[in-house]
Every structure is written in C-alpha cells, then in structure tokens.
Protein backbone atom coordinates (compact mmCIF):
# COMPACT_ATOMS: atom_id res chain seq x y z
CA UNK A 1 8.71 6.03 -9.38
CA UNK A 2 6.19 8.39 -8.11
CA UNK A 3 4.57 7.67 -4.50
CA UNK A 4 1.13 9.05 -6.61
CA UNK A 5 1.76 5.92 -8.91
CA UNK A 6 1.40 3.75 -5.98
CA UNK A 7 -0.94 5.45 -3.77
CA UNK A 8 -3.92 8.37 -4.07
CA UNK A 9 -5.83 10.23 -1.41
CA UNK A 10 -9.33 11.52 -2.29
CA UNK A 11 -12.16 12.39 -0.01
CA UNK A 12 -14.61 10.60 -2.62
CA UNK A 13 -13.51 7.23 -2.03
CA UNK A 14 -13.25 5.76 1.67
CA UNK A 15 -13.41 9.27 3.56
CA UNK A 16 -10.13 10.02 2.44
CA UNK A 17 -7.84 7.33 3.33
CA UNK A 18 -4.75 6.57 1.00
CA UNK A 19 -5.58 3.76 -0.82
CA UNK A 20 -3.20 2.06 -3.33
CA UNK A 21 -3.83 4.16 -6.92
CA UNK A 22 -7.07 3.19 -9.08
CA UNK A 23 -8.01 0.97 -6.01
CA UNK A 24 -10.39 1.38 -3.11
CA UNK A 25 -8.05 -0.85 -1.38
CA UNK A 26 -6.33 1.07 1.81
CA UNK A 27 -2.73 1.26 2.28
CA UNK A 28 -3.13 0.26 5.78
CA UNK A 29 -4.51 -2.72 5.29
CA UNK A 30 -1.29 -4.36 3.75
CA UNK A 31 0.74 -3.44 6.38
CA UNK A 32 -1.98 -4.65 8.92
CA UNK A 33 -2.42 -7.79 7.56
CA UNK A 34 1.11 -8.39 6.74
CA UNK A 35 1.36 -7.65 10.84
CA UNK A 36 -0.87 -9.95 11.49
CA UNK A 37 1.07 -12.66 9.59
CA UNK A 38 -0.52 -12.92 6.38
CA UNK A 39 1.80 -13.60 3.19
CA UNK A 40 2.27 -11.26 0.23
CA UNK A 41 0.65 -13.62 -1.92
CA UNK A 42 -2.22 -14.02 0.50
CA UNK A 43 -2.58 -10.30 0.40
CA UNK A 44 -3.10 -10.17 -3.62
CA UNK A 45 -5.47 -13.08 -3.49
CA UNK A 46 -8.01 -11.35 -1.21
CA UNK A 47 -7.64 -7.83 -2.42
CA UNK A 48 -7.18 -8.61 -6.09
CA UNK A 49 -7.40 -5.25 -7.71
CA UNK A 50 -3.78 -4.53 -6.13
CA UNK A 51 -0.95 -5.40 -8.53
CA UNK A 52 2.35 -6.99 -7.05
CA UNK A 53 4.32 -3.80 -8.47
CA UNK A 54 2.28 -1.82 -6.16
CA UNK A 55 2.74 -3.63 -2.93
CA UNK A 56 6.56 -3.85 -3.93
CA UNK A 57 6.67 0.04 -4.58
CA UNK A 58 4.84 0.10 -1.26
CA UNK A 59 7.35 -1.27 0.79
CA UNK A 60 10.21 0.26 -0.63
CA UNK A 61 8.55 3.37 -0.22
CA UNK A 62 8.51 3.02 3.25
CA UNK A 63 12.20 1.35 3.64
CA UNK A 64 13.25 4.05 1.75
CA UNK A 65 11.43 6.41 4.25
CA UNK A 66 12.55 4.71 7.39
CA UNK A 67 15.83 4.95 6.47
CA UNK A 68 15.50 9.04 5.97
CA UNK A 69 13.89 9.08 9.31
CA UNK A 70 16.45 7.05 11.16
CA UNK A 71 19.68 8.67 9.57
C-alpha cells in the first residue's frame, strides 16, 4: 500500500494539511480524537467520507513508522 492511497497534501484544500485521500478530512483529527477517547467506529460515524481501510492503513502506517524510529 501506498501512504498517497491513504493520505494527500494539497495547498487547495485546508491550507495544506494532510488529509486522508479524496477527503477534506485531516489526518490529525483521528489521532486527536482517538486521544481524546473516542472509538474507531465513532470516528467513521462523524467524519463519514473516511473509509475503515483508510483509518486501518493509517495506523499501521504509523506503527510501522514508530517502529523504524525506535529501532
């Protein structure tokens, strides 16, 4: 999987910000409101034009990069 499958960056849509692909959804704001204790499936319901394969690709993204960066 491509990282450009899951998210896009262009300065068009919200000033720039990586949002998750064909979305003007931002990648921050999953791992926000996951921090502040909101479920996955809580997530989806109030940003609906995210697709569960996305936020899954999301966070192994990032376990895959954390694990990189800790190694």
């Amino acid at each position: 999987m491509q990282v450009t499958e899951v998210f896009s960056r262009d300065p068009e849509i919200m000033s720039g910000a990586v949002v998750f692909a064909g979305t003007r959804v931002p990648a921050e704001a999953l791992f926000e409101n996951l921090a502040d204790g909101m479920s996955l499936d809580e997530f989806l319901e109030n940003f609906p034009t995210v697709e569960r394969w996305q936020v899954e690709a999301a966070l192994h993204l990032v376990t895959e990069r954390v694990d990189r960066l800790v190694a």
